[in-house]
N, C-alpha and C. Protein backbone atom coordinates (compact mmCIF):
# COMPACT_ATOMS: atom_id res chain seq x y z
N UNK A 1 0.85 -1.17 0.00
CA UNK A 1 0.00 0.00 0.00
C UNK A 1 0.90 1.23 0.00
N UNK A 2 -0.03 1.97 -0.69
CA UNK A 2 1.50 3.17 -0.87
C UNK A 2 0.54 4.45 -0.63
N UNK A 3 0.73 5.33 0.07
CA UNK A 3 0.34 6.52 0.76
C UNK A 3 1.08 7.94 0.77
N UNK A 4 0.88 8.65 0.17
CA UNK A 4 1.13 10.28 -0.25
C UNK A 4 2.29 10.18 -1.12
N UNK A 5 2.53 8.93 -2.10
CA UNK A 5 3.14 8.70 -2.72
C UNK A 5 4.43 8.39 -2.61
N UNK A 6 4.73 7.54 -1.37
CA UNK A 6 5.52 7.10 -0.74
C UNK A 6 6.21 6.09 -1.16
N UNK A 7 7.31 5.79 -2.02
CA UNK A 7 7.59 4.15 -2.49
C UNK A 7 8.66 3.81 -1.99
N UNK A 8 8.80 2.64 -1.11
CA UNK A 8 10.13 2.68 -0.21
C UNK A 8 10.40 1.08 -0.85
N UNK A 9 10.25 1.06 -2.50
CA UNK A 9 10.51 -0.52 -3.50
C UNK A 9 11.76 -0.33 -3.79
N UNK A 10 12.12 1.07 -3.87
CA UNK A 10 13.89 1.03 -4.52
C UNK A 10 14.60 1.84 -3.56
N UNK A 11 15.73 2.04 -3.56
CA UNK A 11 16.73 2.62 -2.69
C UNK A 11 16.19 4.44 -2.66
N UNK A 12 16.26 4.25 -4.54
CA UNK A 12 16.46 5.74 -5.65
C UNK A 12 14.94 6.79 -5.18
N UNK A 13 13.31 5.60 -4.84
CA UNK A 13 12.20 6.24 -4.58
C UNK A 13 12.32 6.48 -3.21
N UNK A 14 13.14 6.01 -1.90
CA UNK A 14 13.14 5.94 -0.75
C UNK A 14 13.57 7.27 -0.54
N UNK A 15 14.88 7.34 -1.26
CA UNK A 15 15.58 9.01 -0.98
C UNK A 15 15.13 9.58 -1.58
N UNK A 16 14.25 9.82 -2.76
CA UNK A 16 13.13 10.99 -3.18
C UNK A 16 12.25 11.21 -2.13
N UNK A 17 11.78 10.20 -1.66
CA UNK A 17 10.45 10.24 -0.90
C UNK A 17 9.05 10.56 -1.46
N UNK A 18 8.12 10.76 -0.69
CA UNK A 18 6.73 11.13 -1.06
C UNK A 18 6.27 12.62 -1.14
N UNK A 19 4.88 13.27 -0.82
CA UNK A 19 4.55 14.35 -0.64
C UNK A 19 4.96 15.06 0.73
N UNK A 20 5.60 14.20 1.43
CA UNK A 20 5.73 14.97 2.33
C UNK A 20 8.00 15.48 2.68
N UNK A 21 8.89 14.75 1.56
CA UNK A 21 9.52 15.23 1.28
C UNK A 21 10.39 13.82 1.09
N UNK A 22 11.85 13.83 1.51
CA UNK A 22 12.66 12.51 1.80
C UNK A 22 12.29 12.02 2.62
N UNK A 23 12.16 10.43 2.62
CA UNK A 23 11.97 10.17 3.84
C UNK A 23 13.46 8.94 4.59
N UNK A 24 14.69 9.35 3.45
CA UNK A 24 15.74 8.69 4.10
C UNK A 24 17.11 9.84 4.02
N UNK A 25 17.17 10.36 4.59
CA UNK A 25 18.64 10.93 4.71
C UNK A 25 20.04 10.04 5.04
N UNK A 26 20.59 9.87 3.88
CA UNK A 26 21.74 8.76 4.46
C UNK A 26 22.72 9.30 5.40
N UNK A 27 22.87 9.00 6.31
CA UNK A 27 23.62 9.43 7.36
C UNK A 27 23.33 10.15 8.16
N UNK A 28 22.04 10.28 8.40
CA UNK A 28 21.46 11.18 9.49
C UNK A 28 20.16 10.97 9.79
N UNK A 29 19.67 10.23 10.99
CA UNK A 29 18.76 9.26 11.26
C UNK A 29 17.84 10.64 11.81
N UNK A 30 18.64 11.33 12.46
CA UNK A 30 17.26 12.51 12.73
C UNK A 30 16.55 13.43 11.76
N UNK A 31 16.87 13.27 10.67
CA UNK A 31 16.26 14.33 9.17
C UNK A 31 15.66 12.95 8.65
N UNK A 32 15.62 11.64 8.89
CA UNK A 32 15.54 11.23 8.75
C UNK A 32 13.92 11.32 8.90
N UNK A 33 13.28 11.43 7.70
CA UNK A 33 11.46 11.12 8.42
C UNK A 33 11.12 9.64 8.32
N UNK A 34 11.56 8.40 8.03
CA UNK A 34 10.97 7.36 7.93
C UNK A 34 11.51 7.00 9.42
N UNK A 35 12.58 7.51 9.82
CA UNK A 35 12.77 7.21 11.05
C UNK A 35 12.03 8.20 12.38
N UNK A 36 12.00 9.40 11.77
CA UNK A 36 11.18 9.64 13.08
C UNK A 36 9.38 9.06 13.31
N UNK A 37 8.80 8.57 11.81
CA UNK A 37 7.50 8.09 11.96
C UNK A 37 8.04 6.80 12.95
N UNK A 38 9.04 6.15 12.55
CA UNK A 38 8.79 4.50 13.31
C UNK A 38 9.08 4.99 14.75
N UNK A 39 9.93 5.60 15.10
CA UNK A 39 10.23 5.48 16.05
C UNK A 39 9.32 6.68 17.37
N UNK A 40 8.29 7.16 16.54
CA UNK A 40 7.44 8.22 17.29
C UNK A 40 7.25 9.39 17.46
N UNK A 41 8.66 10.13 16.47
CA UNK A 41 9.52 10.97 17.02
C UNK A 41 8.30 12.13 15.98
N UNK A 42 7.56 11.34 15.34
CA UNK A 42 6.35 12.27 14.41
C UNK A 42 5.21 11.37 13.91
N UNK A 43 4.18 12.18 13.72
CA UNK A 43 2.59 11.48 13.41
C UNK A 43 2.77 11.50 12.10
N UNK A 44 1.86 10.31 11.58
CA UNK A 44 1.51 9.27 12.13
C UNK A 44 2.45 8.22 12.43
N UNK A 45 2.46 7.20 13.77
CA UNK A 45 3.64 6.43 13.68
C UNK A 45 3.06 5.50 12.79
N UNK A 46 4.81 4.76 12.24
CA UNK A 46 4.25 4.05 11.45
C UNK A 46 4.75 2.36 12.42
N UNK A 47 4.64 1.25 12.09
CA UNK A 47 3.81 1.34 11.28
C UNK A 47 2.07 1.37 10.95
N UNK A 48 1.61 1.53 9.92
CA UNK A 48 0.39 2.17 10.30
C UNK A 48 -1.05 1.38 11.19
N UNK A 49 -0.64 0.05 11.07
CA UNK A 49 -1.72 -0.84 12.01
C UNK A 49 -1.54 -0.96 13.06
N UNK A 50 -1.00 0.07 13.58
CA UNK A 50 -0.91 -0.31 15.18
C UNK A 50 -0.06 -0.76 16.14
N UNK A 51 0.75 -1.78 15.39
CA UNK A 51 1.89 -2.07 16.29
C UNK A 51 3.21 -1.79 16.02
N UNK A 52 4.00 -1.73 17.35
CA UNK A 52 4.88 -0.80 17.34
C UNK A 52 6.11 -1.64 17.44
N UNK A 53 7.00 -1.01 16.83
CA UNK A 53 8.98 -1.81 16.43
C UNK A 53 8.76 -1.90 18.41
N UNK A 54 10.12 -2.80 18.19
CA UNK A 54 10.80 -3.15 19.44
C UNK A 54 11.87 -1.25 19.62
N UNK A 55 12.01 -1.52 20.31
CA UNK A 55 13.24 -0.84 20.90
C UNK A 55 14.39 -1.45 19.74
N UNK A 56 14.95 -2.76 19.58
CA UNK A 56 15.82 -3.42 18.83
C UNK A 56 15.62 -2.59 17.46
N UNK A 57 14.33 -3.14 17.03
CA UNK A 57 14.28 -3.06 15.10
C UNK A 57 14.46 -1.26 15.51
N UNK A 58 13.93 -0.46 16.23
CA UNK A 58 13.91 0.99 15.51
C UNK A 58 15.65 1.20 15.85
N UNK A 59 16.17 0.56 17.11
CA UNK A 59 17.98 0.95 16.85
C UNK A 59 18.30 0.31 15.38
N UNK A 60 17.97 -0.86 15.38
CA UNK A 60 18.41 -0.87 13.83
C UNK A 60 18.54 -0.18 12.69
N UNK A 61 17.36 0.46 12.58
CA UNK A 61 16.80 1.34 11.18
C UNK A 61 17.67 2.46 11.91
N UNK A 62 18.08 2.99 12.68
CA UNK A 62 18.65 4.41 12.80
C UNK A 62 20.22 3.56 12.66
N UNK A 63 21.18 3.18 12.94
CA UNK A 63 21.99 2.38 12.27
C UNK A 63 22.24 2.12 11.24
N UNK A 64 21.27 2.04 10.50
CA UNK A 64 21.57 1.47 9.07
C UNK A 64 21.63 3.02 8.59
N UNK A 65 20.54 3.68 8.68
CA UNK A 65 20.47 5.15 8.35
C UNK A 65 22.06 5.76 8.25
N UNK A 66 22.38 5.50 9.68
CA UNK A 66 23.50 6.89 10.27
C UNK A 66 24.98 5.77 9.66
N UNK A 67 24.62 4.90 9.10
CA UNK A 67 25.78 4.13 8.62
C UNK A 67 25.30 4.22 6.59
N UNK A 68 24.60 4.98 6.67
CA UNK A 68 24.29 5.67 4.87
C UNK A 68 23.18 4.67 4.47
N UNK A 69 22.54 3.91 5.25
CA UNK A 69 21.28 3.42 4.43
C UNK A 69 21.36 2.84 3.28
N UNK A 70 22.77 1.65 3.66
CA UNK A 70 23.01 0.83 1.98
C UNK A 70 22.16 -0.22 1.67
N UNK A 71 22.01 -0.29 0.65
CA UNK A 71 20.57 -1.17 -0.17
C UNK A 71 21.30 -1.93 -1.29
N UNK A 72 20.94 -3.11 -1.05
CA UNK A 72 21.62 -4.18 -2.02
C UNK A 72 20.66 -3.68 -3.19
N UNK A 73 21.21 -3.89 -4.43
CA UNK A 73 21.07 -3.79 -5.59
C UNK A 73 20.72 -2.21 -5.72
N UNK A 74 21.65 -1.19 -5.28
CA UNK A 74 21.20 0.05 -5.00
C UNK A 74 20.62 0.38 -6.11
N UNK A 75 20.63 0.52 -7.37
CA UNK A 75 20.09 1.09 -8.30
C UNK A 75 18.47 0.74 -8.33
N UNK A 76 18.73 -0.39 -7.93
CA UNK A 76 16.81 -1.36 -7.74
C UNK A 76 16.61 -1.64 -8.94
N UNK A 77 16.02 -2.42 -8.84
CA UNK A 77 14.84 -2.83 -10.23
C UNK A 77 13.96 -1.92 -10.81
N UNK A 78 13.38 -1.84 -11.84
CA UNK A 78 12.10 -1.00 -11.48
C UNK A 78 10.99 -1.28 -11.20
N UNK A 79 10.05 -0.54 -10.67
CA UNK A 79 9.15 -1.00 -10.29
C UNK A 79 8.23 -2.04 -11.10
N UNK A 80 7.74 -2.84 -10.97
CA UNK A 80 7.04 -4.26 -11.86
C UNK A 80 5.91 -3.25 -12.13
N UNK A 81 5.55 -3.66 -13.83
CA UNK A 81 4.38 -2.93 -14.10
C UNK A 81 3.22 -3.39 -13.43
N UNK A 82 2.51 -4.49 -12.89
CA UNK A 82 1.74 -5.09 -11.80
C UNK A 82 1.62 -4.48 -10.38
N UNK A 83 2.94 -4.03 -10.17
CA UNK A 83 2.62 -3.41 -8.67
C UNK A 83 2.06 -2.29 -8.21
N UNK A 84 1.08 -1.90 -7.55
CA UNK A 84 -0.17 -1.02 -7.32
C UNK A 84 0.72 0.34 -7.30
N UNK A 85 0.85 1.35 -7.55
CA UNK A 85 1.31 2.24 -7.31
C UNK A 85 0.52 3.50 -5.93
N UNK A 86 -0.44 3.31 -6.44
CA UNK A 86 -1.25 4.05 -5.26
C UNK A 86 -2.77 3.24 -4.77
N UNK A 87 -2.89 3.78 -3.82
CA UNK A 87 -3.98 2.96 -2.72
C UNK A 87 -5.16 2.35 -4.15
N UNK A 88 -5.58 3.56 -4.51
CA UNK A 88 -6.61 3.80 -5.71
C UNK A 88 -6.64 2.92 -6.67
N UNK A 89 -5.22 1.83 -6.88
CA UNK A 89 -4.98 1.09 -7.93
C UNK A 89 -4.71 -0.43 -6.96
N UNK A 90 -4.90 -0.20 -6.09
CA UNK A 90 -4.75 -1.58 -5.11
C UNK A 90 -5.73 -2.85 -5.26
N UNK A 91 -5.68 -3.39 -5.79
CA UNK A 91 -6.99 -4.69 -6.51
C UNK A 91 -7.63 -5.38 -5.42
N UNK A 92 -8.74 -5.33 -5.00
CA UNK A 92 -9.13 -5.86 -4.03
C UNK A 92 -9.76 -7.38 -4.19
N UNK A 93 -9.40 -7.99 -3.46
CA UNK A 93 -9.92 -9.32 -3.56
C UNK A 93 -11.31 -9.81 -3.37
N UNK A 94 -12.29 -10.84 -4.20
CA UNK A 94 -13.27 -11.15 -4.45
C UNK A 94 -14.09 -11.32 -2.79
N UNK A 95 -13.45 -12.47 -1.87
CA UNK A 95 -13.90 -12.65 -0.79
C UNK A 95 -14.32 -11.25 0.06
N UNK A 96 -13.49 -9.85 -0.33
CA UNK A 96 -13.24 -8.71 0.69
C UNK A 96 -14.20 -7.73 0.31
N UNK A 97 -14.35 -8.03 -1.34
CA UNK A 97 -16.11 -7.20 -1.66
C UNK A 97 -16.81 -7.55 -1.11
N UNK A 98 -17.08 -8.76 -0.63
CA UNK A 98 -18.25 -8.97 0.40
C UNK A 98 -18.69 -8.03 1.77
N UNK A 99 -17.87 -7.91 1.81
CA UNK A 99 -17.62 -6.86 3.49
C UNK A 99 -18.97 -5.38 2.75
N UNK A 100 -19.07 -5.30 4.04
CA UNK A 100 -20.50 -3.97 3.47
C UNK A 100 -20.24 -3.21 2.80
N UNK A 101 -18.82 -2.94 3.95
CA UNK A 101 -18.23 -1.45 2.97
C UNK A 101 -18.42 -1.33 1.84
N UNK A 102 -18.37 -2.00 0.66
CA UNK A 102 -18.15 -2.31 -1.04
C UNK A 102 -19.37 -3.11 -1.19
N UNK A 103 -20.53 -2.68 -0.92
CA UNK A 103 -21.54 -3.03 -1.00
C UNK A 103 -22.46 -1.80 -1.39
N UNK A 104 -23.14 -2.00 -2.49
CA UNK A 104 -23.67 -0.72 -3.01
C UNK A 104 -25.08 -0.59 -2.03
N UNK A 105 -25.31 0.88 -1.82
CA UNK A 105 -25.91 0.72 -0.73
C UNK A 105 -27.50 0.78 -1.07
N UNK A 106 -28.54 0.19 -1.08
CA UNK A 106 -29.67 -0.12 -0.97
C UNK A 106 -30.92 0.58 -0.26
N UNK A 107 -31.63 0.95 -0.90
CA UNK A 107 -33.47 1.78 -0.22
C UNK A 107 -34.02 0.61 0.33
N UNK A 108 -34.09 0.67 1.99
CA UNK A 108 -35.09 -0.03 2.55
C UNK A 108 -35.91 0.04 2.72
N UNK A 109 -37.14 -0.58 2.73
CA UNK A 109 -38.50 -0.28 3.13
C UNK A 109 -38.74 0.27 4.42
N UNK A 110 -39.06 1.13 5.21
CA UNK A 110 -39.12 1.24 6.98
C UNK A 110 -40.00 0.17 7.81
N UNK A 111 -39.42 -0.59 8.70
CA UNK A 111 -39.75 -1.72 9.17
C UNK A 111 -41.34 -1.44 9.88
N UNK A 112 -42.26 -2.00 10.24
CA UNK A 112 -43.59 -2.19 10.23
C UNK A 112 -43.26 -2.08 11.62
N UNK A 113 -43.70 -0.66 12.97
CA UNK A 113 -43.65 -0.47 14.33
C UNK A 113 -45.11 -0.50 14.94
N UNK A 114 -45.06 -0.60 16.37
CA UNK A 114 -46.28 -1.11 17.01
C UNK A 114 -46.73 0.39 17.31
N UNK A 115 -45.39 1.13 17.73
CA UNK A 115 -45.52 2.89 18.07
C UNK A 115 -45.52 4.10 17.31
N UNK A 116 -46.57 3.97 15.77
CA UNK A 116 -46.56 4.50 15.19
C UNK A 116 -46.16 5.89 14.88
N UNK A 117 -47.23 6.47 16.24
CA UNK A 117 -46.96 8.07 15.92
C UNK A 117 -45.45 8.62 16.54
N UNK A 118 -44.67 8.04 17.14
CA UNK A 118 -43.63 8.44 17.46
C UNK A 118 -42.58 9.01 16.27
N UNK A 119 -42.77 8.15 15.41
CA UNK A 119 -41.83 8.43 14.07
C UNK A 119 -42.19 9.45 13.04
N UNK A 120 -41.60 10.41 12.94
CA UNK A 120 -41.51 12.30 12.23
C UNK A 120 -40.84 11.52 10.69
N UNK A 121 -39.90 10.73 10.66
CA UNK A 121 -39.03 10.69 9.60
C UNK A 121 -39.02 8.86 9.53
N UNK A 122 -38.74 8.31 8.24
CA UNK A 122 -38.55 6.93 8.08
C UNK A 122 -37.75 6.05 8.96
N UNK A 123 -36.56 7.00 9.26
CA UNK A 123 -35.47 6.45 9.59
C UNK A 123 -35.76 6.34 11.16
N UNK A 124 -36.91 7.05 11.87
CA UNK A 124 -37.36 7.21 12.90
C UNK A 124 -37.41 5.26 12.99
N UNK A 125 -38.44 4.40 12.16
CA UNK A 125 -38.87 3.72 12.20
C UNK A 125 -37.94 2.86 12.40
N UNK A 126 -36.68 3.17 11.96
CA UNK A 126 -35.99 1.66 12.45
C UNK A 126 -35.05 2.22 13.99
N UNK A 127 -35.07 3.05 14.23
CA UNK A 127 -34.68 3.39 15.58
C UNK A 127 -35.90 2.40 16.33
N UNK A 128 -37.30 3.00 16.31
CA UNK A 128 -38.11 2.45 16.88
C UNK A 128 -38.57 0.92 17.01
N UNK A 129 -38.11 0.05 15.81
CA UNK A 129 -38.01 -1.31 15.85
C UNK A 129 -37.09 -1.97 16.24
N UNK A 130 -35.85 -1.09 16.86
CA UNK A 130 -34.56 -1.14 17.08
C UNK A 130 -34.87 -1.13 18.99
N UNK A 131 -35.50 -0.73 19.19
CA UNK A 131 -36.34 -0.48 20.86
C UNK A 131 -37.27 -1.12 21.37
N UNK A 132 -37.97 -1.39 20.28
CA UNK A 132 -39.38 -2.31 20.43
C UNK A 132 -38.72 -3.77 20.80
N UNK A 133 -37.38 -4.16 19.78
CA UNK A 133 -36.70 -5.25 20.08
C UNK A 133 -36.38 -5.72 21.27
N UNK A 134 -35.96 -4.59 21.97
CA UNK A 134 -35.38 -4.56 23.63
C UNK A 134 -36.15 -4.06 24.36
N UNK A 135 -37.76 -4.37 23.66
CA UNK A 135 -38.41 -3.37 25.06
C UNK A 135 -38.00 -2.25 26.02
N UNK A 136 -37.68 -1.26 25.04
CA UNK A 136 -37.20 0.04 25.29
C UNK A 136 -38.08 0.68 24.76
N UNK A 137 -38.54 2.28 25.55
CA UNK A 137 -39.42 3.16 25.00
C UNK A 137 -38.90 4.78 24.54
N UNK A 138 -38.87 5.44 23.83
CA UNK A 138 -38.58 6.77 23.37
C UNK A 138 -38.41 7.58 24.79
N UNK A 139 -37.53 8.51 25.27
CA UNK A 139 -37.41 9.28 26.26
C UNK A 139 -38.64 10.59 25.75
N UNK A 140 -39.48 11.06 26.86
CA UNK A 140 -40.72 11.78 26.51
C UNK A 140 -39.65 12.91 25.83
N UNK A 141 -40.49 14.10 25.01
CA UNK A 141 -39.87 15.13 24.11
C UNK A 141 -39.79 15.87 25.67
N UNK A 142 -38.66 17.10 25.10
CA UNK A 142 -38.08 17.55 25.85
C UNK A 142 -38.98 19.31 25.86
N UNK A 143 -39.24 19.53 27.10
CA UNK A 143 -40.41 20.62 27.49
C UNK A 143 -39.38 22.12 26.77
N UNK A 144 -40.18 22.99 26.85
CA UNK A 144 -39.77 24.28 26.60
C UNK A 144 -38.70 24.62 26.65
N UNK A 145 -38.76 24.95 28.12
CA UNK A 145 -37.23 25.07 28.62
C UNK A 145 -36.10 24.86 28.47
N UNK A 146 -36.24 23.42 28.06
CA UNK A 146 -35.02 22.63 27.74
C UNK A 146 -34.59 22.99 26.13
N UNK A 147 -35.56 23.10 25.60
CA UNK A 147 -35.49 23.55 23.78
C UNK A 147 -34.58 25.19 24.08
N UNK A 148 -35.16 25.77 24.87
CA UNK A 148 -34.72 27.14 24.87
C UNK A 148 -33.45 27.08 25.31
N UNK A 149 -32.82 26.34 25.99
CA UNK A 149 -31.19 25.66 26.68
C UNK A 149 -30.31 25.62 25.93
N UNK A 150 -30.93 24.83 24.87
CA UNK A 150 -30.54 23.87 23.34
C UNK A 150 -30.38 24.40 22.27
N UNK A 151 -31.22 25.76 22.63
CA UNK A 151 -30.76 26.35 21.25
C UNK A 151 -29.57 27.49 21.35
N UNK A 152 -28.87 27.55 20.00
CA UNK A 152 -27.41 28.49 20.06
C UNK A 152 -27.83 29.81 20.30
N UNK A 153 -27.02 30.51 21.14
CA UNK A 153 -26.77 31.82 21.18
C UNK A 153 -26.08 32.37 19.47
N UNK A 154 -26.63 33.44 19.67
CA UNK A 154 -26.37 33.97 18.06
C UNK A 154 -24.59 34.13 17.92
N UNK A 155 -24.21 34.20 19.14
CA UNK A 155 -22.27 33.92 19.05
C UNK A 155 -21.83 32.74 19.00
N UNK A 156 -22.71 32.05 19.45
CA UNK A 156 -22.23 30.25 19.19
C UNK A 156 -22.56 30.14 17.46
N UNK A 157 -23.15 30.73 17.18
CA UNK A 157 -23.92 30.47 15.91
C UNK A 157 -22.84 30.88 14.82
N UNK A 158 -22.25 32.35 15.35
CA UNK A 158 -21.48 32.71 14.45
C UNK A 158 -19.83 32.06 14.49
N UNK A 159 -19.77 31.29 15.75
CA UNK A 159 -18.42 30.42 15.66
C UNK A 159 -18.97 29.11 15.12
N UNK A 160 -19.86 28.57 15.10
CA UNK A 160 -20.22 27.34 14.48
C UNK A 160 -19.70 27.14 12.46
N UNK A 161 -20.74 28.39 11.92
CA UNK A 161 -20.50 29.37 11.01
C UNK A 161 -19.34 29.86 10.22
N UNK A 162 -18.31 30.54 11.05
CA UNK A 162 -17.70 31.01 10.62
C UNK A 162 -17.92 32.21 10.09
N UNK A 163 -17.00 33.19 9.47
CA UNK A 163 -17.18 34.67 9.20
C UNK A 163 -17.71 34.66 7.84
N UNK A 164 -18.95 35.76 7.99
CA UNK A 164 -20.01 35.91 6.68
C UNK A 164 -19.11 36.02 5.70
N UNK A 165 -19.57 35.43 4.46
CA UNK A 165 -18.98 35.69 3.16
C UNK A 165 -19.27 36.50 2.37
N UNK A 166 -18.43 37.01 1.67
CA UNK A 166 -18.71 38.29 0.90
C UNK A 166 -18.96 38.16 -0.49
């Protein structure tokens, strides 16, 4: 997966780097941005799922860095015409369309409720069959007062907003 155009496949795309500049300085692990993402030292860490280098692997990568960041076959290959270049071109697999996400999304009918008049809007209706399930009831509407609480002051309104346009 490749992100703000980041290709760390050849030595030659590593020291260009992405949109956000080099991300290998040979010999200097602190200009170094692939090293300050792993090691925390800047957002986002990488790597990006969550788990984090040892103490060991990130001394390593600053090592290899501050010792010039040599790469067997320095020139590299080039990149295989097959290999995804950006997220956008990443081929997703048959089993993984299944997942909702990539599921085109569908007009439901609104489910058939026992508490009719409660529901203003369709979508009311599946809240409400969503309650009826758990024998749960709507909290009563909220009196005057409370509306008058609730609603913005005309300065909240204008920071919500932002400054009129011209």
């Amino acid at each position: 997966m490749q992100l703000s155009r980041l290709d760390l496949r050849t030595r030659e795309t590593a020291l260009k780097g992405g949109d956000h500049g080099p991300s290998i300085v040979p010999g200097n692990a602190a200009e170094s941005r692939l090293f300050r993402l792993v090691s925390g030292g800047e957002k986002p860490a990488m790597p990006m799922d969550g788990t984090k280098l040892t103490g060991e692997q990130i001394s390593a990568i600053k090592s290899w860095i501050e010792q010039g960041a040599p790469w067997d076959n320095a020139g590299g290959a080039p990149p295989s015409a097959q290999a995804p270049v950006t997220i956008e071109e990443t081929p997703i697999p048959p089993e993984v369309r299944k997942y909702w996400a990539y599921q085109k999304p569908q007009r439901r009918l609104a489910p058939q409720v026992r508490n009719v008049s409660w529901s203003q809007n369709p979508i009311d209706a599946f809240l409400m069959k969503a309650m009826e399930e758990r024998d749960l009831a709507p909290a009563p509407e909220a009196d005057a007062r409370t509306y008058r609480l609730l609603k913005p002051s005309q300065k909240h309104k204008r920071l919500m907003t932002g400054p009129k346009q011209s």
